[in-house]
C-alpha atoms as a PDB file:
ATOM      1  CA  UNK A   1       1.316  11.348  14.645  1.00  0.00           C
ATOM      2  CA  UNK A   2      -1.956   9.101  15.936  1.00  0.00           C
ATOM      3  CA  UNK A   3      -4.112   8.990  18.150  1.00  0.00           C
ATOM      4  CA  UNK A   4      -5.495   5.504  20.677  1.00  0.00           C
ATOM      5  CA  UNK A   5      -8.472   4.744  20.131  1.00  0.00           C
ATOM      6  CA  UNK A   6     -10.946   3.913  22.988  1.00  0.00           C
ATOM      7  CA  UNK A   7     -11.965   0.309  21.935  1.00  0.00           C
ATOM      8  CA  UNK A   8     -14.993   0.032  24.384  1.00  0.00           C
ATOM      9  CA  UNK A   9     -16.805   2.755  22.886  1.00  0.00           C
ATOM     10  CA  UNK A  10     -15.640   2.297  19.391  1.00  0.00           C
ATOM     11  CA  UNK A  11     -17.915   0.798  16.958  1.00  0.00           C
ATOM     12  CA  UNK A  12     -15.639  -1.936  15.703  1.00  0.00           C
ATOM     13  CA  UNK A  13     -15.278  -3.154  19.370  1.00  0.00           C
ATOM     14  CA  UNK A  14     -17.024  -6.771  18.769  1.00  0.00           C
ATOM     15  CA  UNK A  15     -15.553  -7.330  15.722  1.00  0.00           C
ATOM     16  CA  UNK A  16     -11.775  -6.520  17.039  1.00  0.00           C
ATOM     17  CA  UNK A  17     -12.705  -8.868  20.120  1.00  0.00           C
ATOM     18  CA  UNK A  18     -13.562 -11.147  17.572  1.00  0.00           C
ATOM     19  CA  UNK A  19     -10.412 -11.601  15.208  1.00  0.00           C
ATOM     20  CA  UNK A  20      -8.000 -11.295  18.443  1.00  0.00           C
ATOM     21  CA  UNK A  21      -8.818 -15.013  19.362  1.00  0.00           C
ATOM     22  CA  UNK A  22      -7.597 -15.654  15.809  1.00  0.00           C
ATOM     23  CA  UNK A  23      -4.162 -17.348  15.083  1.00  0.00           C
ATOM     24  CA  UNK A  24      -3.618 -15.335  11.600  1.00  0.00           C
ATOM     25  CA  UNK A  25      -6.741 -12.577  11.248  1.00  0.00           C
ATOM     26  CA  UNK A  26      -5.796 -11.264   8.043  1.00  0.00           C
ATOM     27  CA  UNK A  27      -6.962 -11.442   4.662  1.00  0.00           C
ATOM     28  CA  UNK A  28      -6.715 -10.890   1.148  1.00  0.00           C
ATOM     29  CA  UNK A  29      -8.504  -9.768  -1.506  1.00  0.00           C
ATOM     30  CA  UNK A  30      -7.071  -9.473  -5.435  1.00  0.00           C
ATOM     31  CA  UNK A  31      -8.565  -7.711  -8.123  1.00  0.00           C
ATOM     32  CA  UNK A  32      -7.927  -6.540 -11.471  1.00  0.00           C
ATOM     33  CA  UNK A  33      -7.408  -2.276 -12.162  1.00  0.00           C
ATOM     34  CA  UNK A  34      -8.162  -0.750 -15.595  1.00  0.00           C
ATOM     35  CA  UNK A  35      -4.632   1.787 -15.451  1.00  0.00           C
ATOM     36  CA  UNK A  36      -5.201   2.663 -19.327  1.00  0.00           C
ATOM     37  CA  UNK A  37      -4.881   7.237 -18.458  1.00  0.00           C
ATOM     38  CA  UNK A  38      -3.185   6.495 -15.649  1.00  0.00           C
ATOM     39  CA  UNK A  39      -0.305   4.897 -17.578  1.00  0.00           C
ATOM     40  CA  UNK A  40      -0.474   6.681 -20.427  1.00  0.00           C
ATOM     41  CA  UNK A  41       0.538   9.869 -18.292  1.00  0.00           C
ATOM     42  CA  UNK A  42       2.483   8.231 -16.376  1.00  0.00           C
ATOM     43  CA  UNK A  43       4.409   7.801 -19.849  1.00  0.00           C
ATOM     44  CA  UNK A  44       3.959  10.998 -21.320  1.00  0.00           C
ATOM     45  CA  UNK A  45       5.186  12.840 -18.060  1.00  0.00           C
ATOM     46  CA  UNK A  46       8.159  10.591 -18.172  1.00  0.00           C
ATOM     47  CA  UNK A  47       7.821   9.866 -14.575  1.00  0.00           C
ATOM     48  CA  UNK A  48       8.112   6.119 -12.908  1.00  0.00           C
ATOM     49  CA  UNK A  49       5.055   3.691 -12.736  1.00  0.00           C
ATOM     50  CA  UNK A  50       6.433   2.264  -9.330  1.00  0.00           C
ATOM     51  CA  UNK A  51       7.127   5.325  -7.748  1.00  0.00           C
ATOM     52  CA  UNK A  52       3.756   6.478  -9.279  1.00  0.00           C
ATOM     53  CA  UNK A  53       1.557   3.829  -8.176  1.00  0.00           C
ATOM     54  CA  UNK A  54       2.976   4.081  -4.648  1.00  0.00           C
ATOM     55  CA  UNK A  55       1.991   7.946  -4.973  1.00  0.00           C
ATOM     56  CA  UNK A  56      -1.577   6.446  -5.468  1.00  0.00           C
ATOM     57  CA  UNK A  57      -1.880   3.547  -3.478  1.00  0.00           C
ATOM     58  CA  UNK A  58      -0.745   5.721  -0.554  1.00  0.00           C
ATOM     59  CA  UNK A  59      -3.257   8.571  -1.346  1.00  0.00           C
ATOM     60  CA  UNK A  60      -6.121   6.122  -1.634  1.00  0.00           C
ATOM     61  CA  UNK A  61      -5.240   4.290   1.881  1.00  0.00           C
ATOM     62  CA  UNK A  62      -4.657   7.886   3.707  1.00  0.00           C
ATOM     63  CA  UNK A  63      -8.667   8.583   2.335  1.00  0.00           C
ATOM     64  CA  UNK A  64      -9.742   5.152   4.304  1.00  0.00           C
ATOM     65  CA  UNK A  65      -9.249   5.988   8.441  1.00  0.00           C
ATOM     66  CA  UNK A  66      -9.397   1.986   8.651  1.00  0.00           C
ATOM     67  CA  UNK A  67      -6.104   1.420   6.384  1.00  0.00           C
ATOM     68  CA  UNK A  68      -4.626   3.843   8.816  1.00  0.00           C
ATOM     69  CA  UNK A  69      -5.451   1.867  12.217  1.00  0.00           C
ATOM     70  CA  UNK A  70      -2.753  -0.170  13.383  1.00  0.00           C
ATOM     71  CA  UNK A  71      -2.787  -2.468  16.500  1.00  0.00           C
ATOM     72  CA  UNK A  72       0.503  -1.493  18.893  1.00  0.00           C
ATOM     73  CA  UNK A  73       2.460  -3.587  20.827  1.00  0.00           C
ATOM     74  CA  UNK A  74       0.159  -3.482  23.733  1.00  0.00           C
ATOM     75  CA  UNK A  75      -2.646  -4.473  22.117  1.00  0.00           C
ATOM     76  CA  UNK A  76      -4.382  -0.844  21.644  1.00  0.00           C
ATOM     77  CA  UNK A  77      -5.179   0.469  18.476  1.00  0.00           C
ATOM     78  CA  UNK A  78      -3.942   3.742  17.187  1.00  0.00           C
ATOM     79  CA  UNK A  79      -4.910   5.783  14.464  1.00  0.00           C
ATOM     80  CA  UNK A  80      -2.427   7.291  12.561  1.00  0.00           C
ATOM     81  CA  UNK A  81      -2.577  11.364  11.311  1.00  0.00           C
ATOM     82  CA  UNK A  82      -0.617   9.917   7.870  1.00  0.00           C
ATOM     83  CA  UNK A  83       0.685   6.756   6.577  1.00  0.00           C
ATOM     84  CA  UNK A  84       3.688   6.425   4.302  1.00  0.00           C
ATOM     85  CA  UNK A  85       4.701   3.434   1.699  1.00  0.00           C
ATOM     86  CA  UNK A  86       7.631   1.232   2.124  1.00  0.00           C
ATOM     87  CA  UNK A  87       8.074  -1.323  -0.717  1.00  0.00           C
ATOM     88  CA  UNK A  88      10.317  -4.328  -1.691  1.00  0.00           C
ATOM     89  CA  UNK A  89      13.514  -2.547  -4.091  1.00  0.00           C
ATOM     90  CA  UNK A  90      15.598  -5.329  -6.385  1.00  0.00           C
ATOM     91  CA  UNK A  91      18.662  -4.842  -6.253  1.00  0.00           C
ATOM     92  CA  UNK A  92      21.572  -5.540  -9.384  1.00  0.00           C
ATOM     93  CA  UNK A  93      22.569  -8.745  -7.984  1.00  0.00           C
ATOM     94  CA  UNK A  94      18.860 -10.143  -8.164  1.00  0.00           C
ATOM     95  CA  UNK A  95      18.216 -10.029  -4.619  1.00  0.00           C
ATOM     96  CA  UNK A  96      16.129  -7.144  -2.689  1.00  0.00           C
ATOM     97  CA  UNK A  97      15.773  -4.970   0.671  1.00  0.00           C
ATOM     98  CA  UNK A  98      13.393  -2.626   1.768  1.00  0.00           C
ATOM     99  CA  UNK A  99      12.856   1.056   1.169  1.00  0.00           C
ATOM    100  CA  UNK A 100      11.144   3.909   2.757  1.00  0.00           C
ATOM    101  CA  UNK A 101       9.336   6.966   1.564  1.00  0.00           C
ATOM    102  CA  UNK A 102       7.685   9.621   3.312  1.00  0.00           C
ATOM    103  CA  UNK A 103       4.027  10.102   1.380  1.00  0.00           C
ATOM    104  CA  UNK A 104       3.584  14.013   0.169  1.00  0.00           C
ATOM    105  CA  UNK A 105      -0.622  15.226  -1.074  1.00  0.00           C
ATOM    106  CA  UNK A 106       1.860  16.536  -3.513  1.00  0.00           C
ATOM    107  CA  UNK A 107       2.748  14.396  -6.121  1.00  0.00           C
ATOM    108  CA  UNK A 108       5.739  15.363  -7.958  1.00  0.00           C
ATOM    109  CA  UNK A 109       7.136  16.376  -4.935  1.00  0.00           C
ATOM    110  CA  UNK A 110       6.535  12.721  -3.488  1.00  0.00           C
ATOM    111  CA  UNK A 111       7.871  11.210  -6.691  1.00  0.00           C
ATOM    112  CA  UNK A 112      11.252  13.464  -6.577  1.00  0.00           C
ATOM    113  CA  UNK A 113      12.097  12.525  -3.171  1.00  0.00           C
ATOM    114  CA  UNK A 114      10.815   8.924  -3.699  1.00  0.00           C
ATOM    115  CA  UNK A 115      13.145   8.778  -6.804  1.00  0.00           C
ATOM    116  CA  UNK A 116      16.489  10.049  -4.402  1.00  0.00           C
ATOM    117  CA  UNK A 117      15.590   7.574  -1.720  1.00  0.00           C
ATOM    118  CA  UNK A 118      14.855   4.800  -4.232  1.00  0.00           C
ATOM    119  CA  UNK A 119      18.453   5.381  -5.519  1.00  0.00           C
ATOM    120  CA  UNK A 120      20.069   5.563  -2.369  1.00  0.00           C
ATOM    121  CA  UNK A 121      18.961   2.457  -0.956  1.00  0.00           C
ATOM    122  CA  UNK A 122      19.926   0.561  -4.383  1.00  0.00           C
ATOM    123  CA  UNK A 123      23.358   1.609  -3.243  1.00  0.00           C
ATOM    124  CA  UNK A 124      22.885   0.766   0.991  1.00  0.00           C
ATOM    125  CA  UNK A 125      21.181  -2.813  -0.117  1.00  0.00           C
ATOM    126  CA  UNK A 126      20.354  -4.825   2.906  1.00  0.00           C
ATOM    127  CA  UNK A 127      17.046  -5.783   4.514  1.00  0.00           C
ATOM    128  CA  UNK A 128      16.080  -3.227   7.007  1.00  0.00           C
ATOM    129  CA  UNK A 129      12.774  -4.354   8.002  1.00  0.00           C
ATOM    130  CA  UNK A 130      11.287  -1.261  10.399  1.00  0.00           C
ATOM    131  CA  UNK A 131       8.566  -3.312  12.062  1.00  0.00           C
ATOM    132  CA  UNK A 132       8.690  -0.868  14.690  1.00  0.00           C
ATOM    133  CA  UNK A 133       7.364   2.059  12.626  1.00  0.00           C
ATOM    134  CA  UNK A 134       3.960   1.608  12.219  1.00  0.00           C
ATOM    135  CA  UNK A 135       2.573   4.038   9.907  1.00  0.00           C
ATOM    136  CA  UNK A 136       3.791   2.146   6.900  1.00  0.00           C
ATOM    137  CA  UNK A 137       1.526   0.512   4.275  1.00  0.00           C
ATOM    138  CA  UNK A 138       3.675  -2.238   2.605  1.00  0.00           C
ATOM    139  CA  UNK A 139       4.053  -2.561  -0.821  1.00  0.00           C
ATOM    140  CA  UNK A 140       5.065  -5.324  -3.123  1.00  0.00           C
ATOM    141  CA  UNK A 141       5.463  -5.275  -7.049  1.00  0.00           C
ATOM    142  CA  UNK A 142       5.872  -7.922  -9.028  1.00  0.00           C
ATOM    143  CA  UNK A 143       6.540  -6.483 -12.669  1.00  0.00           C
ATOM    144  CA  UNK A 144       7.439  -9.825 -14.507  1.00  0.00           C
ATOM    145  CA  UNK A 145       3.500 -11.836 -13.726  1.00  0.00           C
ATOM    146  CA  UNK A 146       0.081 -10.959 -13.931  1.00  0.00           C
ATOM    147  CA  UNK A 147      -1.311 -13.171 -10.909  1.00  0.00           C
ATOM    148  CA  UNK A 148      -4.806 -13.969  -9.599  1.00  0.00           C
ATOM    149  CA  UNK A 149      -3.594 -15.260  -6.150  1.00  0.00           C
ATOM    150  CA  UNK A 150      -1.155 -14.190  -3.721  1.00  0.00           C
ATOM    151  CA  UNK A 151      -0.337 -15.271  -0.029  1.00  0.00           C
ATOM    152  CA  UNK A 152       2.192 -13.143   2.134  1.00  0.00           C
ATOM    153  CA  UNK A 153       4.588 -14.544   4.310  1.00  0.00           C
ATOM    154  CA  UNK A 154       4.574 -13.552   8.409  1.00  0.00           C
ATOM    155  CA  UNK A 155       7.364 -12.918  10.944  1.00  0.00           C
ATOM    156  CA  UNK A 156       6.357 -15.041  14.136  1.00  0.00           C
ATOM    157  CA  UNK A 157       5.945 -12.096  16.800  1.00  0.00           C
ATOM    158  CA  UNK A 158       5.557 -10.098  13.662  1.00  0.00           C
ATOM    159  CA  UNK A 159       3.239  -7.128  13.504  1.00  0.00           C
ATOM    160  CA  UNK A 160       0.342  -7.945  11.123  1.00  0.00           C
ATOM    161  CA  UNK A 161      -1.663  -5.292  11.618  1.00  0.00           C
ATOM    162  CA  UNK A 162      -0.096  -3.332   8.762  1.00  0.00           C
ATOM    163  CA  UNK A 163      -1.884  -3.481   5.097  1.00  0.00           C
ATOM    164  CA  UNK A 164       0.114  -4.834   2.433  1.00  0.00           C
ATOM    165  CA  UNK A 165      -0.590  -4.240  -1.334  1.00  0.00           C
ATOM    166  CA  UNK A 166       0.872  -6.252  -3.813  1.00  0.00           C
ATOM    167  CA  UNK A 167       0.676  -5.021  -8.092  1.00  0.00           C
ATOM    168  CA  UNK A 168       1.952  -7.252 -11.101  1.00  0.00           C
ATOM    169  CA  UNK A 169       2.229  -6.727 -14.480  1.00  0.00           C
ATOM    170  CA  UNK A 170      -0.083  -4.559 -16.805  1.00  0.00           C
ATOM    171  CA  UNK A 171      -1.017  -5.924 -19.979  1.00  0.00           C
ATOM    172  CA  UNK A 172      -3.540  -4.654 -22.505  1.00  0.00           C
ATOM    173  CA  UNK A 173      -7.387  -5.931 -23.488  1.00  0.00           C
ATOM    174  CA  UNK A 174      -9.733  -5.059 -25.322  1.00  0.00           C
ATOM    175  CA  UNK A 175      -7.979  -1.494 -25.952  1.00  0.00           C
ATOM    176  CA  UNK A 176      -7.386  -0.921 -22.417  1.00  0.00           C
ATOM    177  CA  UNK A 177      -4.593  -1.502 -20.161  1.00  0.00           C
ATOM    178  CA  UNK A 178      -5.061  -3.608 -16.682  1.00  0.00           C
ATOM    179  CA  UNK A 179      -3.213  -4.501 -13.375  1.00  0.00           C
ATOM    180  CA  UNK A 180      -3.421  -6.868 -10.736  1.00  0.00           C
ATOM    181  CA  UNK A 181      -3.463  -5.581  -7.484  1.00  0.00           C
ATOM    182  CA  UNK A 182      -4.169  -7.176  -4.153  1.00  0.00           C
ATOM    183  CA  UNK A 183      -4.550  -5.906  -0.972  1.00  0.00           C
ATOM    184  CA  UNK A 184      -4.072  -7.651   2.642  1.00  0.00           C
ATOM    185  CA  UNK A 185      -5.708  -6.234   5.600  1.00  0.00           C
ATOM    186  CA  UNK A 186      -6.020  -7.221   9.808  1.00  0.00           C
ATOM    187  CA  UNK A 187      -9.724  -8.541   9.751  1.00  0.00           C
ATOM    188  CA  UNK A 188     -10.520  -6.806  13.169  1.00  0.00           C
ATOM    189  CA  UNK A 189      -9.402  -3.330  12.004  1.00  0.00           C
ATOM    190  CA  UNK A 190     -11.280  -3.615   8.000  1.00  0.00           C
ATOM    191  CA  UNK A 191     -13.656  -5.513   5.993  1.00  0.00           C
ATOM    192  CA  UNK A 192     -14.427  -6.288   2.833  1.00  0.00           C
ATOM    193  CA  UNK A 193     -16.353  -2.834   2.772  1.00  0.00           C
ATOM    194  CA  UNK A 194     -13.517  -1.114   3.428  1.00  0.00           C
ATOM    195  CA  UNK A 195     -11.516  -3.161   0.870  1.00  0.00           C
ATOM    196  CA  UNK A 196     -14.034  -1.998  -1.728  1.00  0.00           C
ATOM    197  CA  UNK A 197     -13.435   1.656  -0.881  1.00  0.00           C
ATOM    198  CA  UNK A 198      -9.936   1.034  -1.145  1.00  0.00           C
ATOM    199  CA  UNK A 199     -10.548  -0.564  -4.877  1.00  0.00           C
ATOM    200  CA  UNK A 200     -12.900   1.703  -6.003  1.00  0.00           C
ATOM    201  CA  UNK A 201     -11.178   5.226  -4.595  1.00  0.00           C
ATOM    202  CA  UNK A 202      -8.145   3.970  -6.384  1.00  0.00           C
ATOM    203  CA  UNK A 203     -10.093   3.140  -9.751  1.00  0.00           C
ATOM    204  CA  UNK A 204     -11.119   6.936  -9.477  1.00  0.00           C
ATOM    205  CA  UNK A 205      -7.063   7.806  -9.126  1.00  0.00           C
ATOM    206  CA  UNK A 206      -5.918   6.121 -11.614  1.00  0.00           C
ATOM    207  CA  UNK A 207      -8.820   6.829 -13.736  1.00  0.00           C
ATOM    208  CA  UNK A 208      -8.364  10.571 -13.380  1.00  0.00           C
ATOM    209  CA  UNK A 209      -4.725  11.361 -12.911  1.00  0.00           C
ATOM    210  CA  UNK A 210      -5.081  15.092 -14.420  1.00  0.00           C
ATOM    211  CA  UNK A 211      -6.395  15.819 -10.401  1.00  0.00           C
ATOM    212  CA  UNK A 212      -3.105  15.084  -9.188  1.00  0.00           C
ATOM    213  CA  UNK A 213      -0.401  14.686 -12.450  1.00  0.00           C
ATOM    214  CA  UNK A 214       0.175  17.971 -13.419  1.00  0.00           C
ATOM    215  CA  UNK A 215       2.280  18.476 -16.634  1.00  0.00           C
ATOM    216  CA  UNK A 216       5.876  19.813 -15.789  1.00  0.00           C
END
């Protein structure tokens, strides 16, 4: 569900007038995450990281009404009720599709449905791209580098309004475990300050995953 938003009396206005005149408004921003309790009950639950760190890069954008604005085909902006993650899947043959998953508060009941649907697309494969479904943050991990710069690529006609999040590999320093993670956002819909909300709500998330990890 959403609502439109009334541009001329909304408080972004000139700064969404702005970035339209723009060939490609977006931008990114990359920054390392200390995961160290976050993975460590991740691990002693036994559940998955991925499906985990969609569960928590999906709560922290839901907490920012800016990561839930998208611009429509029209041109209007809506604000959507609750956004959900989709992320890049490999498959067994090296290549990878798309898959969906409807975000749940609730987080072992988002990462047991995540889990089915994860499965069940390994088996479908294909690229089903669902631009048309806009209350979708987009999420891409790449497991096998930790990386300090990223650049998406961008249908032509494409909708770019959607935030994308890329993570890469965790490693360990100093005693702690980190993650690169990089968001990319539609300049006349968020701004660095939101950007920093995003980084630092998620800090608290994975910093404190006894709010939402329960023990089974």
């Amino acid at each position: 569900m959403y609502d439109i938003l009334d541009i001329d009396q909304w408080k972004r206005k000139d700064l969404f007038r702005f970035f339209e005149s723009y060939d490609n408004p977006t931008w990114d921003l990359l920054s390392e995450v200390r995961i160290t309790p976050f993975y460590n009950a991740v691990k002693r639950e036994g559940h998955s990281f991925f499906l985990s760190f969609l569960y928590v890069g999906s709560l922290t954008c839901n907490a920012i009404e800016e990561l839930r604005c998208r611009i429509d085909g029209e041109g209007r902006v809506r604000r959507y009720e609750t956004v959900h993650p989709g992320s890049t899947i490999l498959y067994d043959d090296d290549t990878y599709g798309f898959g969906y998953f409807d975000f749940k508060s609730n987080y072992l009941e988002f990462v047991g449905a995540a889990a089915t649907e994860f499965e069940r697309q390994k088996m479908r494969k294909g690229v089903d791209a669902k631009d048309d479904d806009l209350a979708k943050i987009y999420f891409s991990p790449i497991p096998w580098v930790s990386f300090s710069g990223f650049r998406h690529p961008f249908r032509k006609g494409g909708n770019i309004s959607v935030p994308m999040i890329v993570f890469g590999k965790h490693f360990e320093r100093d005693g702690e475990r980190y993650m690169s993670v990089g968001i990319t956002l539609h300049h006349g819909l968020a701004d660095g300050y939101h950007a920093g909300r995003f980084f630092t709500i998620l800090q608290d998330h994975l910093d404190h995953p006894e709010h939402y990890m329960l023990p089974r």
